[in-house]
N, C-alpha and C. Protein backbone atom coordinates (compact mmCIF):
# COMPACT_ATOMS: atom_id res chain seq x y z
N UNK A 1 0.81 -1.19 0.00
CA UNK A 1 0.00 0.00 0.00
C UNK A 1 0.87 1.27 0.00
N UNK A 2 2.26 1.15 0.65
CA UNK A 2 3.20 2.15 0.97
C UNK A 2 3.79 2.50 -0.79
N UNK A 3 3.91 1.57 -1.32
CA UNK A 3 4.10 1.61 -2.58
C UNK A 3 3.32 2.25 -3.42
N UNK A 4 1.81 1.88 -3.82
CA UNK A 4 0.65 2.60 -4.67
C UNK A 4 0.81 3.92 -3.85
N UNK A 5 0.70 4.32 -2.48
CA UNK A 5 0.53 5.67 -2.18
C UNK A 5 2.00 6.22 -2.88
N UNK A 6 3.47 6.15 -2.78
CA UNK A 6 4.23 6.83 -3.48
C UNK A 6 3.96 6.82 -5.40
N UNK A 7 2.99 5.91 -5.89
CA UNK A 7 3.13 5.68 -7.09
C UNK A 7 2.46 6.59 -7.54
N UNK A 8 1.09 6.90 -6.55
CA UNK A 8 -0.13 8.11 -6.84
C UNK A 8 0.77 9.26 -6.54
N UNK A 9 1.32 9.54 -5.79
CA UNK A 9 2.22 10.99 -5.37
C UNK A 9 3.04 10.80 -6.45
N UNK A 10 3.57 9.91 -7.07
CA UNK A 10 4.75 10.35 -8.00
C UNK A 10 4.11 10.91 -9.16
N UNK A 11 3.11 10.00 -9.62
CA UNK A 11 1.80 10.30 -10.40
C UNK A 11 0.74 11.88 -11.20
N UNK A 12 1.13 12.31 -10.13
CA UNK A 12 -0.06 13.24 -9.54
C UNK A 12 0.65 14.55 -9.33
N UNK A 13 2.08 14.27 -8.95
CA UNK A 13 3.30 15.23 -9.23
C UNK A 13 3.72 15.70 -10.30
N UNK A 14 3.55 14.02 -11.28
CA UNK A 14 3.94 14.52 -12.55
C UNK A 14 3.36 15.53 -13.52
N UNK A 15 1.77 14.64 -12.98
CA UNK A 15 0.38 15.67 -13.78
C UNK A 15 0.74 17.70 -13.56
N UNK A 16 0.81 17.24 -12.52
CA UNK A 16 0.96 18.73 -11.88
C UNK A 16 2.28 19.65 -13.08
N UNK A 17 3.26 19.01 -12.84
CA UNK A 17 4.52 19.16 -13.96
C UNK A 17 4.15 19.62 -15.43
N UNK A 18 3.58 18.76 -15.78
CA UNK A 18 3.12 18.48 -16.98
C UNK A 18 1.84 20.05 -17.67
N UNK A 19 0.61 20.10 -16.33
CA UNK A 19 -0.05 21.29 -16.55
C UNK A 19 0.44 22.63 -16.66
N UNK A 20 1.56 22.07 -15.77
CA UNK A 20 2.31 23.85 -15.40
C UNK A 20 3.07 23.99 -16.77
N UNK A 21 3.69 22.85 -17.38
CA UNK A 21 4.35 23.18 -18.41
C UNK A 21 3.39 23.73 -19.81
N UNK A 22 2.40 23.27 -20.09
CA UNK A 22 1.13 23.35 -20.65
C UNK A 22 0.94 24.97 -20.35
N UNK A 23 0.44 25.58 -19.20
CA UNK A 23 0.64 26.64 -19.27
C UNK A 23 1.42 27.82 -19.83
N UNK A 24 3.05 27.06 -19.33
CA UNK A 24 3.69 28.03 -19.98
C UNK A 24 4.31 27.95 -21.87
N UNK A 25 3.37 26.98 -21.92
CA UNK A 25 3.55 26.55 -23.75
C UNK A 25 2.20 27.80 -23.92
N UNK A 26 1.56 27.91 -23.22
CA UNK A 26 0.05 28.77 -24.29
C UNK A 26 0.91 29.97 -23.95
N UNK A 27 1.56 30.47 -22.91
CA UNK A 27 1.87 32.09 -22.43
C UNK A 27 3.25 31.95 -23.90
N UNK A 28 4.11 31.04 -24.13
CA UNK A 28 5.11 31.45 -25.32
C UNK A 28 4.17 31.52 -26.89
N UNK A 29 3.14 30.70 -26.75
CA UNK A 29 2.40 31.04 -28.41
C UNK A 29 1.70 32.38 -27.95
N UNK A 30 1.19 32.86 -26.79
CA UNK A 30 0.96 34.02 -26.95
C UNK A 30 2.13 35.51 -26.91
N UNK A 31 3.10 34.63 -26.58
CA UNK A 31 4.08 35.31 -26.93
C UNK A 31 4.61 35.32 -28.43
N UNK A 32 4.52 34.37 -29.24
CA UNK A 32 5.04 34.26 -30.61
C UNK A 32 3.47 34.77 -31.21
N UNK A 33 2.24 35.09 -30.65
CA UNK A 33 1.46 35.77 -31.43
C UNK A 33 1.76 36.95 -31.66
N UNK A 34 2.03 37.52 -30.58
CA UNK A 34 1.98 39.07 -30.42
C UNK A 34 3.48 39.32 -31.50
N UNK A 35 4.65 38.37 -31.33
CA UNK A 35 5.74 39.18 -32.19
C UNK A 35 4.87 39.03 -33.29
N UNK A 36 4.53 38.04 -34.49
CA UNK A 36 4.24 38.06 -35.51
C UNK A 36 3.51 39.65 -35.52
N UNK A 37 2.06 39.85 -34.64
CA UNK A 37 1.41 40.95 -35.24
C UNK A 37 2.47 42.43 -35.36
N UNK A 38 3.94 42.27 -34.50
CA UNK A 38 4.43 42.76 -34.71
C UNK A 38 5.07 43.30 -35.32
N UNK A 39 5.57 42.34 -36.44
CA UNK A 39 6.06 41.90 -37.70
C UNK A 39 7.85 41.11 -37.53
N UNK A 40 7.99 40.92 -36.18
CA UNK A 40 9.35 40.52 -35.61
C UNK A 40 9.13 39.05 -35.69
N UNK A 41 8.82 38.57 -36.35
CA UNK A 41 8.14 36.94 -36.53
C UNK A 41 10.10 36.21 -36.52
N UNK A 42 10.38 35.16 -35.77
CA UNK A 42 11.41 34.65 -35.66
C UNK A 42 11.40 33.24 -36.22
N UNK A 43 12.05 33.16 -37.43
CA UNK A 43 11.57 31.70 -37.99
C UNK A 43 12.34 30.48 -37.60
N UNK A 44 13.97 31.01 -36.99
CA UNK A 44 14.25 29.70 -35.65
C UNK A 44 13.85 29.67 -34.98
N UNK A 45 13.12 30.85 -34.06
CA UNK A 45 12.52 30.29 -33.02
C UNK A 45 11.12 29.55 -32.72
N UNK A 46 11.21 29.62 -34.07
CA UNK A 46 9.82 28.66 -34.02
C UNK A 46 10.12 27.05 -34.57
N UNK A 47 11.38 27.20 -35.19
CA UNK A 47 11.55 25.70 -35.19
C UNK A 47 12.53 25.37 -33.94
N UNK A 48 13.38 25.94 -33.23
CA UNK A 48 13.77 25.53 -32.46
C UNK A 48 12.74 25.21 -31.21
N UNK A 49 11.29 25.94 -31.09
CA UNK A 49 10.35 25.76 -30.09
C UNK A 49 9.66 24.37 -30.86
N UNK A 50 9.52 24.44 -32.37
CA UNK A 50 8.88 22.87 -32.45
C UNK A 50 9.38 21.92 -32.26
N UNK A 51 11.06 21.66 -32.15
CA UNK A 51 12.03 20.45 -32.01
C UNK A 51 11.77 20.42 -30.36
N UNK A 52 11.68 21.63 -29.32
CA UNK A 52 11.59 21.23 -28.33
C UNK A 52 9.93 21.12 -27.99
N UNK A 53 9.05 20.93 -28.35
CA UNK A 53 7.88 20.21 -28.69
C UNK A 53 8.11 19.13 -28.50
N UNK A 54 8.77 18.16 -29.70
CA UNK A 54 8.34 16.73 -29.91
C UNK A 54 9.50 16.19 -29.34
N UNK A 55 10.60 16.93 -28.38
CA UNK A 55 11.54 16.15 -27.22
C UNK A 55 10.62 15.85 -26.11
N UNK A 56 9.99 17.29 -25.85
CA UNK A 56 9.09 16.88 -24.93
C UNK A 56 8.30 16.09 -24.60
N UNK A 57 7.46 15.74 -26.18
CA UNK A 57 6.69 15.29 -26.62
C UNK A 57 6.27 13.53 -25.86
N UNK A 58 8.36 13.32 -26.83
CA UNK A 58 8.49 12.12 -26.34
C UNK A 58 9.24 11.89 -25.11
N UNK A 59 9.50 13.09 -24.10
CA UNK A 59 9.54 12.52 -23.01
C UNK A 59 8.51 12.07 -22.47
N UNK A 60 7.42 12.33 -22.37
CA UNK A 60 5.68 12.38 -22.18
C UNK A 60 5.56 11.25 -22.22
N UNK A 61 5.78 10.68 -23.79
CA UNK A 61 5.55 9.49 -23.77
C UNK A 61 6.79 8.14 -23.34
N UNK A 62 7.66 8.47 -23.20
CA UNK A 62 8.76 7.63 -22.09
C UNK A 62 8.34 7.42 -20.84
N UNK A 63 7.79 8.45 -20.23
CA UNK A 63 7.16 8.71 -18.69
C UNK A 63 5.99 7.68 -19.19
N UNK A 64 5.23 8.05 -19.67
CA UNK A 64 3.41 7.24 -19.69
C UNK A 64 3.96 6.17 -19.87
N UNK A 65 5.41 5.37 -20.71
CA UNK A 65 5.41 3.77 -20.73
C UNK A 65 5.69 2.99 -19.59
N UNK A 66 6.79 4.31 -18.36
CA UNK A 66 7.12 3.81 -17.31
C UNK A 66 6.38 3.67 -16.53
N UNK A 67 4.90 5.07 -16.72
CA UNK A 67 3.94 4.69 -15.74
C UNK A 67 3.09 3.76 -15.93
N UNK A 68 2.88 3.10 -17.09
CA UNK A 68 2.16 2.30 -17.36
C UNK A 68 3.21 0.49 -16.63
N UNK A 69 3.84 0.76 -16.94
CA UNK A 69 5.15 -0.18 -16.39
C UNK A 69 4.63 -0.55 -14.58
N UNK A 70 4.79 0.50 -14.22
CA UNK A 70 4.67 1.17 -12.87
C UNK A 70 3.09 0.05 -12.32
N UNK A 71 2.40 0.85 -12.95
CA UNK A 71 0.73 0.57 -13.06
C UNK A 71 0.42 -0.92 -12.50
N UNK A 72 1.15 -1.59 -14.18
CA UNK A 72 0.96 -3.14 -14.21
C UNK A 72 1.16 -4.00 -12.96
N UNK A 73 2.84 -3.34 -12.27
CA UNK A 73 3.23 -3.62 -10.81
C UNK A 73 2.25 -3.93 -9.52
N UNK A 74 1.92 -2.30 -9.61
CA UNK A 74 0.91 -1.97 -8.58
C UNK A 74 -0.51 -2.79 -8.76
N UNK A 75 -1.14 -2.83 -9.79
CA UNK A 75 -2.59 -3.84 -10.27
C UNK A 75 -1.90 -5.08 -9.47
N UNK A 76 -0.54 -5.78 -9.87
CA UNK A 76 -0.71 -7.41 -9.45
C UNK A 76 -0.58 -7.51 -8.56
N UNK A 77 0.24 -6.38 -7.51
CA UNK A 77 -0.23 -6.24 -6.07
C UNK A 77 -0.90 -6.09 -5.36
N UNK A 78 -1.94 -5.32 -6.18
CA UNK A 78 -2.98 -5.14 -5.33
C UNK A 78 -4.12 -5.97 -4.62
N UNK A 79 -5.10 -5.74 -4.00
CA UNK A 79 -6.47 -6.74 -3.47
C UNK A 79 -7.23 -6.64 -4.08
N UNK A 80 -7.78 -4.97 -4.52
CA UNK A 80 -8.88 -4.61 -4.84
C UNK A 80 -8.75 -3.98 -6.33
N UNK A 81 -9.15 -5.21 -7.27
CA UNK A 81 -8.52 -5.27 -8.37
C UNK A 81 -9.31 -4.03 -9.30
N UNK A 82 -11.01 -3.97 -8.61
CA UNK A 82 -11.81 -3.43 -9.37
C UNK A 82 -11.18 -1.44 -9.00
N UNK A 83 -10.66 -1.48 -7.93
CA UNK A 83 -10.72 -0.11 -7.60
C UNK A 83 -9.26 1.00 -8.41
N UNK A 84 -8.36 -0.08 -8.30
CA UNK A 84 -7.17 -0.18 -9.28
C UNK A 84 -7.49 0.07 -10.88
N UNK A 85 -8.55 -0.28 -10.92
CA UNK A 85 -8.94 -0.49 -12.64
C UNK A 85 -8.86 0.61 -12.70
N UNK A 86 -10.30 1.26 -11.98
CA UNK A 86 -10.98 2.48 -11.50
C UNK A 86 -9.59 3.71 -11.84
N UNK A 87 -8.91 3.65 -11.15
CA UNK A 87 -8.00 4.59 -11.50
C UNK A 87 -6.88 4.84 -12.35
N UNK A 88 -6.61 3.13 -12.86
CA UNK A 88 -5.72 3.15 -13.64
C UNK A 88 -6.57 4.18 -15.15
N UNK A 89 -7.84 3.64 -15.25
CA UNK A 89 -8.61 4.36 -16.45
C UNK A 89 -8.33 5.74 -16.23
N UNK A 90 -8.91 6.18 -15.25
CA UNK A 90 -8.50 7.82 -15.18
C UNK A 90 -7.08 8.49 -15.33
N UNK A 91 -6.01 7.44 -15.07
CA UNK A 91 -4.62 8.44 -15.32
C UNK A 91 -4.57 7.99 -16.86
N UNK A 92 -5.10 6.99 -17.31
CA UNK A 92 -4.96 6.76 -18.78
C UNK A 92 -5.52 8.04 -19.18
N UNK A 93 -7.08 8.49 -19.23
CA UNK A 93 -7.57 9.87 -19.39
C UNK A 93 -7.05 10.78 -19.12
N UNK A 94 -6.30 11.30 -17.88
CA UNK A 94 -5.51 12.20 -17.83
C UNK A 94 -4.06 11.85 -19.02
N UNK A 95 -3.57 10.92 -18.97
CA UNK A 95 -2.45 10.98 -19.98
C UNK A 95 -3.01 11.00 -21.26
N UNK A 96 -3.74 10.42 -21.55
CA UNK A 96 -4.08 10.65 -23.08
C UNK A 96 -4.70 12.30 -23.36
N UNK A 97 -5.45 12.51 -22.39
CA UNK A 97 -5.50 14.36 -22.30
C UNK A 97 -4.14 15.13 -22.29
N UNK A 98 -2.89 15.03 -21.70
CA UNK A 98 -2.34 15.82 -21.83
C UNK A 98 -1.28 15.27 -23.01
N UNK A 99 -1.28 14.17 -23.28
CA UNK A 99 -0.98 13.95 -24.80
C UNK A 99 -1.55 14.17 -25.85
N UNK A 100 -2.60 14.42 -25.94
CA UNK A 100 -3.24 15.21 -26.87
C UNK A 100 -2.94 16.90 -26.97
N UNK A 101 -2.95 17.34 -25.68
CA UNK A 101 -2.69 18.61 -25.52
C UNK A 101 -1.43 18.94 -26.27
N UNK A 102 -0.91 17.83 -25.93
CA UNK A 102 0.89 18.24 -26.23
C UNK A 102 1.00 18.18 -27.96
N UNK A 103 0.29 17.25 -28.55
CA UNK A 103 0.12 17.19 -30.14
C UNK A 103 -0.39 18.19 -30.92
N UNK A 104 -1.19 18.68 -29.45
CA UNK A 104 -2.23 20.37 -30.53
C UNK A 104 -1.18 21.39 -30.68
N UNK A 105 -0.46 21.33 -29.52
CA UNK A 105 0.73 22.25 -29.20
C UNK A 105 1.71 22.44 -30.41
N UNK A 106 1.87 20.79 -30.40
CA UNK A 106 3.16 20.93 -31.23
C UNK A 106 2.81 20.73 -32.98
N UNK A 107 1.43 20.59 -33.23
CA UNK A 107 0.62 21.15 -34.79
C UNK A 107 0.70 23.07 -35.05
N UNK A 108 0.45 23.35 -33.82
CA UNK A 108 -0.12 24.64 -33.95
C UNK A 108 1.40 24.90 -33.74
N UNK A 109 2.62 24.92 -33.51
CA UNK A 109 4.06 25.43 -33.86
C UNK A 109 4.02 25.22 -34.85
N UNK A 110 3.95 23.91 -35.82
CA UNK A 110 4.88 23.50 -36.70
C UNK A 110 3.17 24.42 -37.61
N UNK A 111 2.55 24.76 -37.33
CA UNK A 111 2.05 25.58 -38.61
C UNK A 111 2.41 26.95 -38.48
N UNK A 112 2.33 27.33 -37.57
CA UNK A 112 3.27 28.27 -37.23
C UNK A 112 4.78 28.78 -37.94
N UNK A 113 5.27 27.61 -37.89
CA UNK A 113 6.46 27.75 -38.23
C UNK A 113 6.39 27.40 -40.49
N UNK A 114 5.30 27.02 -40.44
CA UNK A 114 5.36 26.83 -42.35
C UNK A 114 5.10 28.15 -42.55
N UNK A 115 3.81 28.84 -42.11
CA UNK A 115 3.67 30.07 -42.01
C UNK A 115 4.43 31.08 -41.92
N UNK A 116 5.54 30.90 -40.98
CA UNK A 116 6.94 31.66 -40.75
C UNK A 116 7.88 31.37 -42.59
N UNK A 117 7.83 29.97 -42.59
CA UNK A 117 8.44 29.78 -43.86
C UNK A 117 7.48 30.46 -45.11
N UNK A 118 6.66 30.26 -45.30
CA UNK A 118 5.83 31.20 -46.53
C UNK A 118 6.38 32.41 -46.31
N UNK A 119 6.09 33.06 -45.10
CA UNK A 119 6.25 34.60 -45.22
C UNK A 119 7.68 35.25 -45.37
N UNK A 120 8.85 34.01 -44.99
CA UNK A 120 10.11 34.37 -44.95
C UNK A 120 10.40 34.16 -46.82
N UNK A 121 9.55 32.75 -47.46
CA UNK A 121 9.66 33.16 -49.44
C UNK A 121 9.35 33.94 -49.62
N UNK A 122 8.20 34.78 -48.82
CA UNK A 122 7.81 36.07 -50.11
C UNK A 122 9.11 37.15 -49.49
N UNK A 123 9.44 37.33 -48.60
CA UNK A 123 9.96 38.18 -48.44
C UNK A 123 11.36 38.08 -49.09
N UNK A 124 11.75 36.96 -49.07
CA UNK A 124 13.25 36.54 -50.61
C UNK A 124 12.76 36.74 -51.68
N UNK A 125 11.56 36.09 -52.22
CA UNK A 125 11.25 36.79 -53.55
C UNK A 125 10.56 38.09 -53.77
N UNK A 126 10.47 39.35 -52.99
CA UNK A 126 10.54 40.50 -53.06
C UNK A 126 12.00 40.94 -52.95
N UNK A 127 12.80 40.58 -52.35
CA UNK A 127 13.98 41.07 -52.01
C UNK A 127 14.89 40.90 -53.49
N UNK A 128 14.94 39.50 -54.16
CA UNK A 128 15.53 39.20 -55.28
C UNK A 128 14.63 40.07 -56.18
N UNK A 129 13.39 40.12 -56.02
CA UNK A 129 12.92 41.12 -57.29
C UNK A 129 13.70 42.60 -57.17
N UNK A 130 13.49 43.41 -55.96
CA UNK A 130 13.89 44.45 -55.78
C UNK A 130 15.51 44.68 -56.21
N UNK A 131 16.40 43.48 -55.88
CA UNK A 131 17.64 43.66 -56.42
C UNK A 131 18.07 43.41 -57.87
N UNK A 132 17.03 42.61 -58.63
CA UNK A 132 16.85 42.92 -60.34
C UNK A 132 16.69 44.43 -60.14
N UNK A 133 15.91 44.93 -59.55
CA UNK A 133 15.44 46.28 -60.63
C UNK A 133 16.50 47.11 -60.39
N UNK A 134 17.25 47.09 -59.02
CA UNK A 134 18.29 47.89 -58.42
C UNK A 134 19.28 47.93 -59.35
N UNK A 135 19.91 46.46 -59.99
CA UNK A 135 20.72 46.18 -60.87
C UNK A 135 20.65 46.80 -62.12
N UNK A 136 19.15 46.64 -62.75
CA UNK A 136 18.67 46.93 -63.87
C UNK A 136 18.66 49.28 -63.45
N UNK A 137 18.58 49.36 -62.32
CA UNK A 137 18.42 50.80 -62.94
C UNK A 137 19.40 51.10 -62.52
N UNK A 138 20.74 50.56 -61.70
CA UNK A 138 22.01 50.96 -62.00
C UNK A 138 22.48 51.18 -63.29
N UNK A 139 22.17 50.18 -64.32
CA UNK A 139 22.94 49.61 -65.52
C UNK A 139 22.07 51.13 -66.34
N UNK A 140 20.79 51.53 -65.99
CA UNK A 140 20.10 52.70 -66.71
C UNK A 140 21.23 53.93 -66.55
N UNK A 141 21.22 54.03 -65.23
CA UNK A 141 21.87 54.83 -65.04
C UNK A 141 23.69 55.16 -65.29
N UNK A 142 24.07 54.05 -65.60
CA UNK A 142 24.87 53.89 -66.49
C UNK A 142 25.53 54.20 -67.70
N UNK A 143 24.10 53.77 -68.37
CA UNK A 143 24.07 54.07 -69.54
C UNK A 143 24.00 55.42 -69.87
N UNK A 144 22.88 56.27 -68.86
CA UNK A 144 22.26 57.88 -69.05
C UNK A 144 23.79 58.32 -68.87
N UNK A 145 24.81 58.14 -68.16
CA UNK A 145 25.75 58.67 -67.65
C UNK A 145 26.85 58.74 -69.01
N UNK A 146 26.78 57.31 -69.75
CA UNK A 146 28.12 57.22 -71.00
C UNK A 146 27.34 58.03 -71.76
N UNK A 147 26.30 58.08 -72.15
CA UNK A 147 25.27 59.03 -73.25
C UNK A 147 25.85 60.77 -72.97
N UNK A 148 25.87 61.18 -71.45
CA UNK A 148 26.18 62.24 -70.71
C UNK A 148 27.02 62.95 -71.44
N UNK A 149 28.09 61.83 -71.13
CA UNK A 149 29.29 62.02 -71.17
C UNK A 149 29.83 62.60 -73.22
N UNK A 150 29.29 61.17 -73.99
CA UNK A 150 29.17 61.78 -75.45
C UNK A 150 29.03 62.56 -75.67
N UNK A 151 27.79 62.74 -74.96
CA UNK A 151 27.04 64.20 -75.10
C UNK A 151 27.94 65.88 -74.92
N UNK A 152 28.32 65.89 -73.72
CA UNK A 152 29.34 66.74 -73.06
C UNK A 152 30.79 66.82 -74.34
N UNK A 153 30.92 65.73 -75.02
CA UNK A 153 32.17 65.92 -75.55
C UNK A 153 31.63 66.50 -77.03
N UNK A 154 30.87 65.75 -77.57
CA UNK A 154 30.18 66.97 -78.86
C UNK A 154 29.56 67.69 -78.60
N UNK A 155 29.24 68.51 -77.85
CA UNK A 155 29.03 69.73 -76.91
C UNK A 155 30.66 70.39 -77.66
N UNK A 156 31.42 69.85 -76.73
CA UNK A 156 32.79 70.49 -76.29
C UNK A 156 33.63 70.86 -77.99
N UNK A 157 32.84 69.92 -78.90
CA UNK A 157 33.15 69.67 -80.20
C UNK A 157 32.60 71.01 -80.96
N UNK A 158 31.20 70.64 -80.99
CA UNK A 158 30.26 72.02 -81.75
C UNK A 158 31.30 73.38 -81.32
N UNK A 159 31.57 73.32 -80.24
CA UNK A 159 31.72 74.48 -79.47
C UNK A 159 33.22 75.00 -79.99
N UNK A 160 33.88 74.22 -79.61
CA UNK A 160 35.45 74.40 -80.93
C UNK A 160 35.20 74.57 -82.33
N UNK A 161 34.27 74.04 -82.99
CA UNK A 161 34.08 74.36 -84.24
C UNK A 161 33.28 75.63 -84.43
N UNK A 162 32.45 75.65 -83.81
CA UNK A 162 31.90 77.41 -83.71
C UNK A 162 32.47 78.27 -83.46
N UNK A 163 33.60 78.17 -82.66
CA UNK A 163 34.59 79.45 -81.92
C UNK A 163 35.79 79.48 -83.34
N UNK A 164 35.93 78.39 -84.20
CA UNK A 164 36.59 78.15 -85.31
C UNK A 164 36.17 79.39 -86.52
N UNK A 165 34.87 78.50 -86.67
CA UNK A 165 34.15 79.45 -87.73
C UNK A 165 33.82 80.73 -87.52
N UNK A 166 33.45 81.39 -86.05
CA UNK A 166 33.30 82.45 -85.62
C UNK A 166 34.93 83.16 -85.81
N UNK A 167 35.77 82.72 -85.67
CA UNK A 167 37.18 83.30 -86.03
C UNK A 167 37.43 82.95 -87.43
N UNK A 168 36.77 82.12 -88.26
CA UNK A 168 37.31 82.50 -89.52
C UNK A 168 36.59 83.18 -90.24
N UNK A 169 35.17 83.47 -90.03
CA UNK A 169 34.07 84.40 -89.90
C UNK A 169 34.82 85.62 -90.12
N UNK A 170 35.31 86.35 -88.71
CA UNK A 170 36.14 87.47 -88.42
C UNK A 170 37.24 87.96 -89.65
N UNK A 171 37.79 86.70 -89.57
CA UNK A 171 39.09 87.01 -90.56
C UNK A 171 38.41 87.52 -92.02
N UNK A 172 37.20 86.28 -92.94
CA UNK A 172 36.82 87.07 -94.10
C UNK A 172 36.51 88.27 -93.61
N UNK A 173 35.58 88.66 -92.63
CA UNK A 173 35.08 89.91 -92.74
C UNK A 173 36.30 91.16 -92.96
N UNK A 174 37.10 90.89 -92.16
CA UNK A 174 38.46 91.55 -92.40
C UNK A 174 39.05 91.89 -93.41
N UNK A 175 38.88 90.52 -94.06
CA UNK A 175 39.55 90.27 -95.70
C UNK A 175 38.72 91.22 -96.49
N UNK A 176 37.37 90.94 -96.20
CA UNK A 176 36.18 91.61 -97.21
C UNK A 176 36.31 92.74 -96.79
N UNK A 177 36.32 94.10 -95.62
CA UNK A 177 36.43 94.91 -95.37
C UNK A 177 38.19 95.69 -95.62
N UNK A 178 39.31 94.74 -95.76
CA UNK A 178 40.31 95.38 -96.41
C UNK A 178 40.21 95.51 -97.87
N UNK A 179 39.37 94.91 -98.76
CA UNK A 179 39.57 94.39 -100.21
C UNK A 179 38.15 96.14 -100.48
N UNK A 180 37.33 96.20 -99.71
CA UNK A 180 36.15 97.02 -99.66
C UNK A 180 37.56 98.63 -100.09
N UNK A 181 38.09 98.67 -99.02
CA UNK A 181 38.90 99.81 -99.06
C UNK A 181 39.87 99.56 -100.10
């Protein structure tokens, strides 16, 4: 009897363990809600929170084989075979409840975390688009710049040849105005 009473306390300790941890799994998704609406969405930390999910997961279930281990012990010891049943069913319900819990947990990360992955593609394929066009209106601007530049030098061209003709301009007039006299 000294035995089943430490098996229920070990039991019942664990549950306790197990809720509290449960708790603080909903307070971190409400913590990874609020970054997303933030737009600070962390896409390791959502796979590093789903890998520690399904460690957990299967510690959960390492514990439930030992307690079930445990269980079998205590039933063949016992007298009162019907009352044993009685409770073995209910920690089954409690474990299969917080194994379930633990599976919703660790669905609702790992969508979480695809979600994180979608939003982290679009944001590479905006980023690679944006650096085409960056590329592409460097290379514009490039180009406007060698055009500039042509430009500036037959500029610099007209401009010698006008200051040319404007001085040889001068000179006939000279010529024509000495030949006049």
């Amino acid at each position: 009897e000294a035995r089943y009473n430490m098996l229920l306390s070990f039991f019942f300790f664990k549950q306790k363990t197990a809720y509290e941890m449960l708790r603080s799994l909903v307070g971190s998704e409400m913590c990874i809600r609020d970054r997303s609406q933030s737009g600070g969405l962390n896409v390791k930390f959502l796979q590093d929170r789903s890998k520690k999910l399904k460690k957990e997961m299967d510690e959960i279930q390492k514990e439930i084989a030992k307690l079930r281990t445990d269980l079998r012990d205590s039933i063949a010891e016992s007298r009162n075979s019907e009352e044993i049943a009685v409770q073995n069913e209910e920690k089954k319900k409690k474990i299969y409840l917080t194994k379930e819990k633990l599976k919703g947990e660790v669905d609702s990360a790992e969508r979480k975390l695809n979600k994180a992955k979608e939003q982290f593609k679009k944001f590479e394929d905006e980023r690679k688009l944006k650096e085409k066009l960056i590329f592409k209106s460097n290379k514009q601007i490039e180009d406007l710049e060698q055009r500039q530049k042509e430009a500036q030098i037959e500029i610099e061209q007209t401009d010698k040849e006008s200051k040319k003709l404007e001085s040889d301009l001068q000179s006939y007039q000279k010529e024509i105005k000495l030949l006049k006299d």
